[in-house]
PDB file of N, CA and C in Angstrom:
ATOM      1  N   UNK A   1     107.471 149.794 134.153  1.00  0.00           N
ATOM      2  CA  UNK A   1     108.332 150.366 133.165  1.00  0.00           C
ATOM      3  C   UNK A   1     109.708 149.722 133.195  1.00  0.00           C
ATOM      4  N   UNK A   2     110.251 150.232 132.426  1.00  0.00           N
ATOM      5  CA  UNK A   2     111.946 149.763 132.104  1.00  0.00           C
ATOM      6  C   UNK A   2     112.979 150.675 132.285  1.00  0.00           C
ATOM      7  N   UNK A   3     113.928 150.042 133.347  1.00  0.00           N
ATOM      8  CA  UNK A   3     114.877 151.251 133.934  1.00  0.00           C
ATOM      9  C   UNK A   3     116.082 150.299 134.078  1.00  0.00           C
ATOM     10  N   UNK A   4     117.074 150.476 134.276  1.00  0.00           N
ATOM     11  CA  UNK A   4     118.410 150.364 134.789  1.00  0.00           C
ATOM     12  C   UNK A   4     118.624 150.067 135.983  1.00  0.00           C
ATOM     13  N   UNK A   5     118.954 149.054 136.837  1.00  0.00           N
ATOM     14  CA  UNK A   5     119.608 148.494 138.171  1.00  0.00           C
ATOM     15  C   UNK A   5     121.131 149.218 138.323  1.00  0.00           C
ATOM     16  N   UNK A   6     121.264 150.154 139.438  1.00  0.00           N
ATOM     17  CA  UNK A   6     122.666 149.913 139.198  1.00  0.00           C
ATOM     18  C   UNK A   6     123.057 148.593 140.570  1.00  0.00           C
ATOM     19  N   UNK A   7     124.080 148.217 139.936  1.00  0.00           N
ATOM     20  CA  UNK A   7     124.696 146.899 140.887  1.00  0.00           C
ATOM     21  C   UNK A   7     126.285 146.645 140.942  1.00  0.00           C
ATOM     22  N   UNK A   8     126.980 146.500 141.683  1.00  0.00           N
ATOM     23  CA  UNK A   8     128.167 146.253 141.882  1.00  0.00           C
ATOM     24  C   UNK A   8     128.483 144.770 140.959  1.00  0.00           C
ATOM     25  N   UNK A   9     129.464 145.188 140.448  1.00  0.00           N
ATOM     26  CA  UNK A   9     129.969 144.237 139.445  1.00  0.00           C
ATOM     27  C   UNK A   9     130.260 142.807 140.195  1.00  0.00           C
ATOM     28  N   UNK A  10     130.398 142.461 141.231  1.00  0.00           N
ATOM     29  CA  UNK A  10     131.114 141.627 142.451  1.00  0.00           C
ATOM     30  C   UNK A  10     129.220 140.515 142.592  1.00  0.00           C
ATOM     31  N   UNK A  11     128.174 141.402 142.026  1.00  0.00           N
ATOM     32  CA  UNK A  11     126.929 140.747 142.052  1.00  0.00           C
ATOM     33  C   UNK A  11     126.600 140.018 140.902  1.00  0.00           C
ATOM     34  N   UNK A  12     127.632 140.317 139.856  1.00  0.00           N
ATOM     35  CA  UNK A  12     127.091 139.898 138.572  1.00  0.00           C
ATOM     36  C   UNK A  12     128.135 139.044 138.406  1.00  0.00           C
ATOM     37  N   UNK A  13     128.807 138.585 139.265  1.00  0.00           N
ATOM     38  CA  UNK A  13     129.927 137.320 139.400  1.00  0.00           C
ATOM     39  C   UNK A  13     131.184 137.308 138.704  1.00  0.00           C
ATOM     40  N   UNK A  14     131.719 139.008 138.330  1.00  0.00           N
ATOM     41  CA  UNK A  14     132.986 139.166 137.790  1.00  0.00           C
ATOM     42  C   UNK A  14     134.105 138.990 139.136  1.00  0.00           C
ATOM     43  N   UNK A  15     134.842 138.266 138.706  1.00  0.00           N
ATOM     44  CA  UNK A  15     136.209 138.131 139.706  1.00  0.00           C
ATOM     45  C   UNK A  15     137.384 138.724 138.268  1.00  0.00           C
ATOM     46  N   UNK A  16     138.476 138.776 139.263  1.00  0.00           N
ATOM     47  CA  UNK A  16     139.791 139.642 138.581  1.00  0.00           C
ATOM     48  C   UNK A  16     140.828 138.556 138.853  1.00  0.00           C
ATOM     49  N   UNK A  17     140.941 137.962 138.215  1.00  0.00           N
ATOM     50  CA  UNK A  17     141.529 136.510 137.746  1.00  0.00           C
ATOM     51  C   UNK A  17     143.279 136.860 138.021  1.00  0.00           C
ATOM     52  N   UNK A  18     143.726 136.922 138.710  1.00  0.00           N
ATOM     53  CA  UNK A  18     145.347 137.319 139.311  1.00  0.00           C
ATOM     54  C   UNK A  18     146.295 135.769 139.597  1.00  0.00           C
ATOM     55  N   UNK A  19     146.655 135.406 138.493  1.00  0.00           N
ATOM     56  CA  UNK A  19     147.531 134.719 138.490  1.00  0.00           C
ATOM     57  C   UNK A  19     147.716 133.900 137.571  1.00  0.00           C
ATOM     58  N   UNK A  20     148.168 132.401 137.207  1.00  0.00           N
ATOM     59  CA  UNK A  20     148.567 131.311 136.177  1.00  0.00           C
ATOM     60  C   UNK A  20     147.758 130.200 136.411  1.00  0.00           C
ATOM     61  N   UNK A  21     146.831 129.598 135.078  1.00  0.00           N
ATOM     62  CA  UNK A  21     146.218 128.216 135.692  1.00  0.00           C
ATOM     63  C   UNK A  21     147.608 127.548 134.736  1.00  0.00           C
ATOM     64  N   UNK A  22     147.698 126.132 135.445  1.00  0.00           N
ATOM     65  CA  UNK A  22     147.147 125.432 136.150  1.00  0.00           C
ATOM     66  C   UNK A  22     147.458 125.942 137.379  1.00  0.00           C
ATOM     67  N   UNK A  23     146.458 125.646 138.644  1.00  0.00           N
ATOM     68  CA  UNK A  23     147.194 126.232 139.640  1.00  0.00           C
ATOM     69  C   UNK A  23     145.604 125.932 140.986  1.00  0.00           C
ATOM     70  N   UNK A  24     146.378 126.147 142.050  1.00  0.00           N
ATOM     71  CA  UNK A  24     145.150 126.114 142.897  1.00  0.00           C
ATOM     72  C   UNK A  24     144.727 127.809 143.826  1.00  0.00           C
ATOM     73  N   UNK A  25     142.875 127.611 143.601  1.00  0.00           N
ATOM     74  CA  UNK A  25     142.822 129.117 143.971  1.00  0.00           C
ATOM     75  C   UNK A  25     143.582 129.527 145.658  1.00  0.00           C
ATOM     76  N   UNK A  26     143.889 130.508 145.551  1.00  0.00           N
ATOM     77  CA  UNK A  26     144.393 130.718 147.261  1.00  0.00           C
ATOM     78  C   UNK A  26     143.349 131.368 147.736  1.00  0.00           C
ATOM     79  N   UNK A  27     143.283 131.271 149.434  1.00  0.00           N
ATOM     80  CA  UNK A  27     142.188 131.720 150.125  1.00  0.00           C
ATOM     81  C   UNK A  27     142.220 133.218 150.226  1.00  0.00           C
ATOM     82  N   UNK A  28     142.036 134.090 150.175  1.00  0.00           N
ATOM     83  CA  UNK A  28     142.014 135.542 150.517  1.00  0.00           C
ATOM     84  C   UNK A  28     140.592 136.556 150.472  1.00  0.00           C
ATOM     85  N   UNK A  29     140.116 137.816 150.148  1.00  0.00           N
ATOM     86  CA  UNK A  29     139.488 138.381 150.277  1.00  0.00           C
ATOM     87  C   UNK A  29     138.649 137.965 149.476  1.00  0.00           C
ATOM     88  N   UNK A  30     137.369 138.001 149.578  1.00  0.00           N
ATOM     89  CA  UNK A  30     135.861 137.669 149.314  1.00  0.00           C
ATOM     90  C   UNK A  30     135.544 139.000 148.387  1.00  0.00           C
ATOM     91  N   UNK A  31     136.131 140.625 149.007  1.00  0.00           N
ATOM     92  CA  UNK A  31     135.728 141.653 147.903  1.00  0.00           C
ATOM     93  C   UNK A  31     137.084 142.353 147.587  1.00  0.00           C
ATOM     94  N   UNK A  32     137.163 142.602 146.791  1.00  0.00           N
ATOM     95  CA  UNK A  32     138.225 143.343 145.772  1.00  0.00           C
ATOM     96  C   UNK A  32     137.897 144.521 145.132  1.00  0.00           C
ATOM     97  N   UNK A  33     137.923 146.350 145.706  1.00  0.00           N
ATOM     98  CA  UNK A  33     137.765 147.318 145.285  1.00  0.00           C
ATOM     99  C   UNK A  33     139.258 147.290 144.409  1.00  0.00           C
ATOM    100  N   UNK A  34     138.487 147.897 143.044  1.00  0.00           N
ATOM    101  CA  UNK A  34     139.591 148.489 142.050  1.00  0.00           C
ATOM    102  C   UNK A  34     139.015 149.913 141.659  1.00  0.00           C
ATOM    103  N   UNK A  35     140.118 151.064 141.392  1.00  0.00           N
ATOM    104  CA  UNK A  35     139.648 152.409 141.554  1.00  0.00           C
ATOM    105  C   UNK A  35     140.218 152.465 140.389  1.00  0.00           C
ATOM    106  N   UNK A  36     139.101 152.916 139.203  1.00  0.00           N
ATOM    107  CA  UNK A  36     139.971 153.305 138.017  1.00  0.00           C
ATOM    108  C   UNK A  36     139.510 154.938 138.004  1.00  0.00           C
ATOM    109  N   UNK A  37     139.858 155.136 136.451  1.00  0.00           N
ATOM    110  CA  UNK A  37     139.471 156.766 136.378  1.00  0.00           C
ATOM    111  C   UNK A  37     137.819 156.829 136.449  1.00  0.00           C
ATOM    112  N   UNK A  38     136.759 155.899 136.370  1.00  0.00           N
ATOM    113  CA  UNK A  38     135.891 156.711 135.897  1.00  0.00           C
ATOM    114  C   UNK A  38     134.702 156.594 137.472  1.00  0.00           C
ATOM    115  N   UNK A  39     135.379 155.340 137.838  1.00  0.00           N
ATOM    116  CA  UNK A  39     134.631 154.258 139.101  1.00  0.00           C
ATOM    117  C   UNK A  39     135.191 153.738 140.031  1.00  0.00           C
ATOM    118  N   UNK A  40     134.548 153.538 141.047  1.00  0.00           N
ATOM    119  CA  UNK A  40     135.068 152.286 141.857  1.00  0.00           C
ATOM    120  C   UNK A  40     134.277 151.326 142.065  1.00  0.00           C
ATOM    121  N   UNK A  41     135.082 150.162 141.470  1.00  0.00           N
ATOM    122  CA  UNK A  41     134.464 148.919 141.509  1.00  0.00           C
ATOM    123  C   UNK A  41     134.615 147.733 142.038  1.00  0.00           C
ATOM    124  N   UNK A  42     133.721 147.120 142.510  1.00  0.00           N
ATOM    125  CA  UNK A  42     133.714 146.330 143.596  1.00  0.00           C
ATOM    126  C   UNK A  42     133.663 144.836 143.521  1.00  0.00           C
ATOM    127  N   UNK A  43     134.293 143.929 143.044  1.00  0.00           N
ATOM    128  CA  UNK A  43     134.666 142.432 142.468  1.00  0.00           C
ATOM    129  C   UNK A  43     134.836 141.758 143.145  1.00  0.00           C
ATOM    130  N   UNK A  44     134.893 140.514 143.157  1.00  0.00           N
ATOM    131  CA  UNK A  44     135.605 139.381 143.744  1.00  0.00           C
ATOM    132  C   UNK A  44     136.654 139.008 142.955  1.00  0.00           C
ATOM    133  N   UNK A  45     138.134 138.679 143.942  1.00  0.00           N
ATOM    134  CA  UNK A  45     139.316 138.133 143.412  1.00  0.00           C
ATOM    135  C   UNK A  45     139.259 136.503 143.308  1.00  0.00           C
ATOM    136  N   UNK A  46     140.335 136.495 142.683  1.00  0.00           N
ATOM    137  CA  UNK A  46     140.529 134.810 142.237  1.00  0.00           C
ATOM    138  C   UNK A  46     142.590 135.331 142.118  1.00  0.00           C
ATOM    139  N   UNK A  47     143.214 134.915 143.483  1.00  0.00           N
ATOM    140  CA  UNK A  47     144.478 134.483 143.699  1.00  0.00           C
ATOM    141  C   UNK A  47     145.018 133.488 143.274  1.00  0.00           C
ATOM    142  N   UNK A  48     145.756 133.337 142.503  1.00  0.00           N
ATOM    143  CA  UNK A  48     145.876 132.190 142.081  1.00  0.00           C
ATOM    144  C   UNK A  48     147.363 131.656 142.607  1.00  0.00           C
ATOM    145  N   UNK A  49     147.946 130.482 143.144  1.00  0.00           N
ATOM    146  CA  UNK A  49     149.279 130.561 143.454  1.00  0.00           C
ATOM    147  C   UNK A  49     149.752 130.071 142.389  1.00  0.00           C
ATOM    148  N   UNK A  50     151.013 130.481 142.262  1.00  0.00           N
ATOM    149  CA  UNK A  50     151.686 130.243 140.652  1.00  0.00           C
ATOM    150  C   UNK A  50     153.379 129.328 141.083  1.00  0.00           C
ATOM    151  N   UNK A  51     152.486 128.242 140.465  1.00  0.00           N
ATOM    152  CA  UNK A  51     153.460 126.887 140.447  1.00  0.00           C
ATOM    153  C   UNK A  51     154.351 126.722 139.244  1.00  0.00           C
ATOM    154  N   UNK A  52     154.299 127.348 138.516  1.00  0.00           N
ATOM    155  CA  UNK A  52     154.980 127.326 137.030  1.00  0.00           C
ATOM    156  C   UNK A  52     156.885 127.225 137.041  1.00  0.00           C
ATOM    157  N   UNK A  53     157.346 128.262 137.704  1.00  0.00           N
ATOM    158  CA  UNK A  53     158.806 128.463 138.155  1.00  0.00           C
ATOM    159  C   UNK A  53     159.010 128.852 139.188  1.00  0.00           C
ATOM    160  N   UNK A  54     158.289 129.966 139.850  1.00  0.00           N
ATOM    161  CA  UNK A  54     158.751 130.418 141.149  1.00  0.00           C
ATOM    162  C   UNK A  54     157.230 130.880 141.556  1.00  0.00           C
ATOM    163  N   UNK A  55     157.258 130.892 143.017  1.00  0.00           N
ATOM    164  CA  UNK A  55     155.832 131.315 143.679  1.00  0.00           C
ATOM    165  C   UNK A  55     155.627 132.921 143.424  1.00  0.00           C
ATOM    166  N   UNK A  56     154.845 133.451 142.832  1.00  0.00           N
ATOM    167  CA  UNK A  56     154.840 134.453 142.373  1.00  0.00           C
ATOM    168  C   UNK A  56     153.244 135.345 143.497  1.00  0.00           C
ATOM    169  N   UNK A  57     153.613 136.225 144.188  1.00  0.00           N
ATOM    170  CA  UNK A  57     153.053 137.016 145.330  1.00  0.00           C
ATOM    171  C   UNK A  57     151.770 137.567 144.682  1.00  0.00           C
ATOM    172  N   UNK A  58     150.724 137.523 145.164  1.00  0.00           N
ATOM    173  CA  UNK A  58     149.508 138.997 145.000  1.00  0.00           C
ATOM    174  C   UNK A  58     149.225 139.972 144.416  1.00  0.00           C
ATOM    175  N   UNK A  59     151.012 140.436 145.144  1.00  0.00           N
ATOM    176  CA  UNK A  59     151.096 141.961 144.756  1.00  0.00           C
ATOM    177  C   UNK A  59     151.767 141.983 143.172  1.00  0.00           C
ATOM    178  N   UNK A  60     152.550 141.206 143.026  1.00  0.00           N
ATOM    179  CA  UNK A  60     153.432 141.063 141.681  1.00  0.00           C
ATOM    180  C   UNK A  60     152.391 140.306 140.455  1.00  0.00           C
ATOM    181  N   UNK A  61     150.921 139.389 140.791  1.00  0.00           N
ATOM    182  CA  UNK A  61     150.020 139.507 139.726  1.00  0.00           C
ATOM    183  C   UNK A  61     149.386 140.007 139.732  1.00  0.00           C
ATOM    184  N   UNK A  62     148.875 141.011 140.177  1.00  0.00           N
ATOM    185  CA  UNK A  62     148.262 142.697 140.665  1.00  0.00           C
ATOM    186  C   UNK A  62     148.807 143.197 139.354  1.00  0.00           C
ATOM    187  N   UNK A  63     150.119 143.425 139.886  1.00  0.00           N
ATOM    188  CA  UNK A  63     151.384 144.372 139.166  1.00  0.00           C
ATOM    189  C   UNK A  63     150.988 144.024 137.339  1.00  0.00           C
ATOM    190  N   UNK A  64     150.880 142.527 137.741  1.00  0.00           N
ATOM    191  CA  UNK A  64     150.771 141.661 136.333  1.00  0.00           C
ATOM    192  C   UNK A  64     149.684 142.541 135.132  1.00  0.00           C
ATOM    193  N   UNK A  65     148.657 142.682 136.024  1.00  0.00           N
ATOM    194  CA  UNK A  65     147.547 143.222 135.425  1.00  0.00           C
ATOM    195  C   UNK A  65     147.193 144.811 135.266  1.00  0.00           C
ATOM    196  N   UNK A  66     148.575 145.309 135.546  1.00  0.00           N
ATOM    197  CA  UNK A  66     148.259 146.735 135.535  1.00  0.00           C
ATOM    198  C   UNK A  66     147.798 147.461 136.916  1.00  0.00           C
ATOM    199  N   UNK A  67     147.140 147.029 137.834  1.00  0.00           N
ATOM    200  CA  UNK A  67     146.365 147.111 138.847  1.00  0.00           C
ATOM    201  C   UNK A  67     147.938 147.465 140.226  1.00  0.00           C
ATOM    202  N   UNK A  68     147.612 148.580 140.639  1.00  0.00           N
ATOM    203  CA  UNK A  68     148.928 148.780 141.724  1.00  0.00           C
ATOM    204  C   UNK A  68     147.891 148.523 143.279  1.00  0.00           C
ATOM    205  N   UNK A  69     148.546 147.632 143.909  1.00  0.00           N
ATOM    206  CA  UNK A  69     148.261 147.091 145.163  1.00  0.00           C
ATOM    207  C   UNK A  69     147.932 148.059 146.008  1.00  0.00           C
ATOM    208  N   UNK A  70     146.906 148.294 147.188  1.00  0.00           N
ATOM    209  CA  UNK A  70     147.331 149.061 148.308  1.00  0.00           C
ATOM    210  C   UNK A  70     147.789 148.847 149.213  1.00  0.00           C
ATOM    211  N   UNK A  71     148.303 147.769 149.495  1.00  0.00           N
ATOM    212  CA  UNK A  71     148.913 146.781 150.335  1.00  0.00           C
ATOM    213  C   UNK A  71     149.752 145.718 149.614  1.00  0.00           C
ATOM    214  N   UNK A  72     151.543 145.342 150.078  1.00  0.00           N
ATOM    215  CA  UNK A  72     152.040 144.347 149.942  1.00  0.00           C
ATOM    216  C   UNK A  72     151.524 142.857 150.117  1.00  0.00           C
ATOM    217  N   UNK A  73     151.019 142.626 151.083  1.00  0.00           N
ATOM    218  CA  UNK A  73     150.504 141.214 151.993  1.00  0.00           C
ATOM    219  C   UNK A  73     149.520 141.526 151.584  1.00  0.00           C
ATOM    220  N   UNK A  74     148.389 140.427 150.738  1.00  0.00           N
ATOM    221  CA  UNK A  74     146.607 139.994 150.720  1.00  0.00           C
ATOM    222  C   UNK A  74     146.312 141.380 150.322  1.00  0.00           C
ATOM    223  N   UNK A  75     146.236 142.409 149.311  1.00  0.00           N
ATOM    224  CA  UNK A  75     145.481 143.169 149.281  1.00  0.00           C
ATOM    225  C   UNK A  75     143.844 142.989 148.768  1.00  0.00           C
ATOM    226  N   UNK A  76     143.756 143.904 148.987  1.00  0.00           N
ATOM    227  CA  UNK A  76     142.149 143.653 149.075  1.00  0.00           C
ATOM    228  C   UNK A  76     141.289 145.142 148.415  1.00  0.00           C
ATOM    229  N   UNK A  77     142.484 146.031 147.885  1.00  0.00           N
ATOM    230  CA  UNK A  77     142.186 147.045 147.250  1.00  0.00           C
ATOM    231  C   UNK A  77     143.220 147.515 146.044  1.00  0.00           C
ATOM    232  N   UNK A  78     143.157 148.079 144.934  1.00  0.00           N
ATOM    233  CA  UNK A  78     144.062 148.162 144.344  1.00  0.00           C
ATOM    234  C   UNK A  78     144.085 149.446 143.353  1.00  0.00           C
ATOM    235  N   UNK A  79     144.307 150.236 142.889  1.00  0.00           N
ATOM    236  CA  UNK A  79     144.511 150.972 141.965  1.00  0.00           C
ATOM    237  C   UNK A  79     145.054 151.010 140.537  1.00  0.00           C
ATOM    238  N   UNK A  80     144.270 151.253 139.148  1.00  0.00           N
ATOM    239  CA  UNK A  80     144.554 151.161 137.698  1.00  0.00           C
ATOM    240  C   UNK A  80     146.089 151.737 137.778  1.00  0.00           C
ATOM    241  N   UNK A  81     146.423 151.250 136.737  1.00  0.00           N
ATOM    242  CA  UNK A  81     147.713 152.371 136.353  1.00  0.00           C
ATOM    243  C   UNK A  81     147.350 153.589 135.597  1.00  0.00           C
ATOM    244  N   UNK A  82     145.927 153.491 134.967  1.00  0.00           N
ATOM    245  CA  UNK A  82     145.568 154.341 134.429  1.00  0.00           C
ATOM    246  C   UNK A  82     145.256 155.486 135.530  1.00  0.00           C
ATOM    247  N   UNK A  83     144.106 155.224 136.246  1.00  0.00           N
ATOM    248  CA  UNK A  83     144.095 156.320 137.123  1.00  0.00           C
ATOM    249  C   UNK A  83     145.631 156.761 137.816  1.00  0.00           C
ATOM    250  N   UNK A  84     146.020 156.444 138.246  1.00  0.00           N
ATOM    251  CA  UNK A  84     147.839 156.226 138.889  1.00  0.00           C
ATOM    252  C   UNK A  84     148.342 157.592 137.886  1.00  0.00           C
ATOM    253  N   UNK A  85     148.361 157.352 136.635  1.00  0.00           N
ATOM    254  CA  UNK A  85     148.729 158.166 135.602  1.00  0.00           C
ATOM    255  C   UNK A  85     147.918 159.481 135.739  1.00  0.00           C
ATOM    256  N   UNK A  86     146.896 159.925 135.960  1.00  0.00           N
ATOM    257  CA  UNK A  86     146.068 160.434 135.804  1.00  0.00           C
ATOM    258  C   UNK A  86     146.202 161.590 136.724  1.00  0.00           C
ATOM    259  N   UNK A  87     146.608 160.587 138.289  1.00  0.00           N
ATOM    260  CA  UNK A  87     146.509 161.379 138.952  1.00  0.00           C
ATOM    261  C   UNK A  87     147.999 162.091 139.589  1.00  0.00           C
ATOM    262  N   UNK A  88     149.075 161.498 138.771  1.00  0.00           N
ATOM    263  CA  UNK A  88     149.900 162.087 138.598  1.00  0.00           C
ATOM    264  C   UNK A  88     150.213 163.483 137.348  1.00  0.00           C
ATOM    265  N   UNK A  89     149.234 163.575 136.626  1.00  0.00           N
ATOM    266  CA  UNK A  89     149.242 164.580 135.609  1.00  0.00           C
ATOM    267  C   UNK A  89     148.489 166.175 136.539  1.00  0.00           C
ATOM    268  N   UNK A  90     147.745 165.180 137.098  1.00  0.00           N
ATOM    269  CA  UNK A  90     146.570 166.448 137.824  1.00  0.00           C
ATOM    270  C   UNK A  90     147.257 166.926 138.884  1.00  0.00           C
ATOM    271  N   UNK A  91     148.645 166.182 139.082  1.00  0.00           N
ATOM    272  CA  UNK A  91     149.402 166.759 140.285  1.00  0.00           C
ATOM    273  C   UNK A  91     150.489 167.872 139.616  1.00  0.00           C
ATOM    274  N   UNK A  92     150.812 167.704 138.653  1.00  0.00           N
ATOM    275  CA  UNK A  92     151.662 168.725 137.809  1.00  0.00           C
ATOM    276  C   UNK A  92     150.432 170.087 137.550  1.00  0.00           C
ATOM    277  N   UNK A  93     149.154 169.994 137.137  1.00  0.00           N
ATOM    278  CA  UNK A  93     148.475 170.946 136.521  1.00  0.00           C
ATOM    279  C   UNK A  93     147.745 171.470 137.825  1.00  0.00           C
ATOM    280  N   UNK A  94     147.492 170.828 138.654  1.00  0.00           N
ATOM    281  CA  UNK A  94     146.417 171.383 139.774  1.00  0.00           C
ATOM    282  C   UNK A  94     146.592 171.069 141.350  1.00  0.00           C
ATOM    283  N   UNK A  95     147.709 170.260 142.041  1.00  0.00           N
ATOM    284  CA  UNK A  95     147.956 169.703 142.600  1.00  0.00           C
ATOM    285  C   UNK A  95     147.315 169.114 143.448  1.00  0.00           C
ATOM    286  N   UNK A  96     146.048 168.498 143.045  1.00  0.00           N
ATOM    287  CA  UNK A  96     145.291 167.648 143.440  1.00  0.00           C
ATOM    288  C   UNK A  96     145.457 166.461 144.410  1.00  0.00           C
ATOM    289  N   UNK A  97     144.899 166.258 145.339  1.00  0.00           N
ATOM    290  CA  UNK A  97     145.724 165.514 146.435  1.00  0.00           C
ATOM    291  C   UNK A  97     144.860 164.078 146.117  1.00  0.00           C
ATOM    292  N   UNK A  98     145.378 163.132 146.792  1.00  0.00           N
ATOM    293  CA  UNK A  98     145.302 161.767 146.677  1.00  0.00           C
ATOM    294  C   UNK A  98     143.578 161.924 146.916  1.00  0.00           C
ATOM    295  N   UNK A  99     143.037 162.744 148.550  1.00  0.00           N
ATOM    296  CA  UNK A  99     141.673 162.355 149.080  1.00  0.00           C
ATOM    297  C   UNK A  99     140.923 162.759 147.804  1.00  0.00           C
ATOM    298  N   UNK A 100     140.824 163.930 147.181  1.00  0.00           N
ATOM    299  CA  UNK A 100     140.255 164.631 146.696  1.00  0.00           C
ATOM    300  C   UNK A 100     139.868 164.253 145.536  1.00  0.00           C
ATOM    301  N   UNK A 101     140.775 163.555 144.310  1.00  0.00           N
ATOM    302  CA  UNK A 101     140.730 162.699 143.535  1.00  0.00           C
ATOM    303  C   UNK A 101     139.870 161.045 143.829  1.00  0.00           C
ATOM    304  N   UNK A 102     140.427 160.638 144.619  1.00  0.00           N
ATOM    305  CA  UNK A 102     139.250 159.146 145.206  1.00  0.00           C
ATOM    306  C   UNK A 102     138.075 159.717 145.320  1.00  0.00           C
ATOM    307  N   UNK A 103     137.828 161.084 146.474  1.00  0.00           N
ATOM    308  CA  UNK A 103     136.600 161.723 146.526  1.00  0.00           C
ATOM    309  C   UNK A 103     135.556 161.967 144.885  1.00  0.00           C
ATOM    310  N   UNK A 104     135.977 162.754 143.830  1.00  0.00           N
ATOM    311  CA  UNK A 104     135.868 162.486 142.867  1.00  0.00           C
ATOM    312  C   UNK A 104     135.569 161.332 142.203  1.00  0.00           C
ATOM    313  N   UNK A 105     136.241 160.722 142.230  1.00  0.00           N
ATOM    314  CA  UNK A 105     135.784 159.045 141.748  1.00  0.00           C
ATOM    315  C   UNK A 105     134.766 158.886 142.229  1.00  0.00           C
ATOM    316  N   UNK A 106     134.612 158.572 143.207  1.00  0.00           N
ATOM    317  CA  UNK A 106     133.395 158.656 144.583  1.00  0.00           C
ATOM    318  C   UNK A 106     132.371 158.971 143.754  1.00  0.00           C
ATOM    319  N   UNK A 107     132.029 160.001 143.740  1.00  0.00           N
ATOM    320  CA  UNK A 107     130.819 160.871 142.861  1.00  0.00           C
ATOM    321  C   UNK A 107     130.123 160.146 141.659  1.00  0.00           C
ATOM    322  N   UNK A 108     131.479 160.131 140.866  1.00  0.00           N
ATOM    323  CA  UNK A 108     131.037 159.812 139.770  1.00  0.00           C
ATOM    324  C   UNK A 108     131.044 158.415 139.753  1.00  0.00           C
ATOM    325  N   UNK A 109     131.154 157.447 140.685  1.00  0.00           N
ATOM    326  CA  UNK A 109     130.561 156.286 140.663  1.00  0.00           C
ATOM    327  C   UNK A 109     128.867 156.149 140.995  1.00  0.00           C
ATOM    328  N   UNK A 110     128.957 157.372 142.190  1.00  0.00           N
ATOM    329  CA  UNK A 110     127.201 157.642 143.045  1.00  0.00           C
ATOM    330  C   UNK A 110     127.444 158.856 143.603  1.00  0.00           C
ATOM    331  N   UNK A 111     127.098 159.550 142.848  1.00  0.00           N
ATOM    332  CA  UNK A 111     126.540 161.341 142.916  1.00  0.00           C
ATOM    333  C   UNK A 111     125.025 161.340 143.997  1.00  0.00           C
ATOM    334  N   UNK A 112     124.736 160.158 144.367  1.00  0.00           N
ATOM    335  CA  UNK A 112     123.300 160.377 145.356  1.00  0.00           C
ATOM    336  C   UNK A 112     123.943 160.926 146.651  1.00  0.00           C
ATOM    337  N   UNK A 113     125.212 160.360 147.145  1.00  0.00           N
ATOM    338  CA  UNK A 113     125.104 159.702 148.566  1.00  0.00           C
ATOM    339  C   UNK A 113     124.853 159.534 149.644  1.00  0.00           C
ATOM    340  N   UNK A 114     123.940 158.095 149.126  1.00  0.00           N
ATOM    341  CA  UNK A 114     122.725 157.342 149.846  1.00  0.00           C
ATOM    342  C   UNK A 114     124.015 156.074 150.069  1.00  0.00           C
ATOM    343  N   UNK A 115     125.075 155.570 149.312  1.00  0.00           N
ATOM    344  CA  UNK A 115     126.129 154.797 149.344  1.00  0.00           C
ATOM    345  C   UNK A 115     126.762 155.124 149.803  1.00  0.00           C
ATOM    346  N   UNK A 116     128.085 154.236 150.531  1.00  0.00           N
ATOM    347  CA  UNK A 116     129.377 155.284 150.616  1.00  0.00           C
ATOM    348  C   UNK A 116     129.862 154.381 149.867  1.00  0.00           C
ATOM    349  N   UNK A 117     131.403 154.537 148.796  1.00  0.00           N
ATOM    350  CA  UNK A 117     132.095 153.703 148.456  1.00  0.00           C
ATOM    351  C   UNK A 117     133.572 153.828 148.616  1.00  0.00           C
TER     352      UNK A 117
END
C-alpha cells in the first residue's frame, strides 16, 4: 500500500543557507535543529563567511534570517522569531514557561514517543 515516510528534513538534503555567496563554506555543525511554532526540525547548515565588507558572525546571519541563535559561538540550534513571538504572547495570557512550550512542540512534531527530539 501507499503511506507517508515521516523523515527529518536534514535527509532530504535541505541545508539553511546562512550567509553571502560569493564566499567560502565554513566548517561547523553537520545538524542544525530549528524550533518553529508547529515543529522541530532537523537540517543541515551551510555557514557561509562573508567577505563582502566586514566578516559577518553565525549568530548575526542567523539573526539575518529571522532564526534567534541558542548560542553566540557555532550554534547549532536556533529558534524562529515566529515561535519567539508566540511564546512571548502565551507568556502574557498563560504564563507558559520556556520547557513546556518546546515540550509542546515536541508532540506535535511526534506525539508517538518512540523519538526524542
Amino acid at each position: 500500500g501507499h503511506f507517508f515516510l515521516k523523515v527529518q528534513l536534514k535527509s532530504l538534503g535541505m541545508r539553511i543557507q546562512l550567509g553571502h555567496v560569493p564566499a567560502r563554506v565554513c566548517p561547523g555543525a553537520t545538524t542544525f535543529v530549528v524550533i518553529d511554532t508547529d515543529v522541530v526540525h532537523i537540517c543541515g547548515p551551510r555557514f557561509l563567511h562573508m567577505r563582502i565588507i566586514y566578516e559577518k558572525s553565525c549568530r548575526a546571519a542567523a539573526l539575518d534570517r529571522r532564526l534567534y541563535p541558542a548560542t553566540t559561538d557555532h550554534p547549532k540550534s536556533a529558534a524562529t522569531f515566529r515561535v519567539l513571538e508566540v511564546f512571548e504572547l502565551l507568556q502574557y495570557e498563560s504564563k507558559v514557561s520556556p520547557y513546556e512550550l518546546y515540550n509542546t512542540i515536541s508532540r506535535l512534531t511526534d506525539n508517538t514517543g518512540l523519538t526524542s527530539v
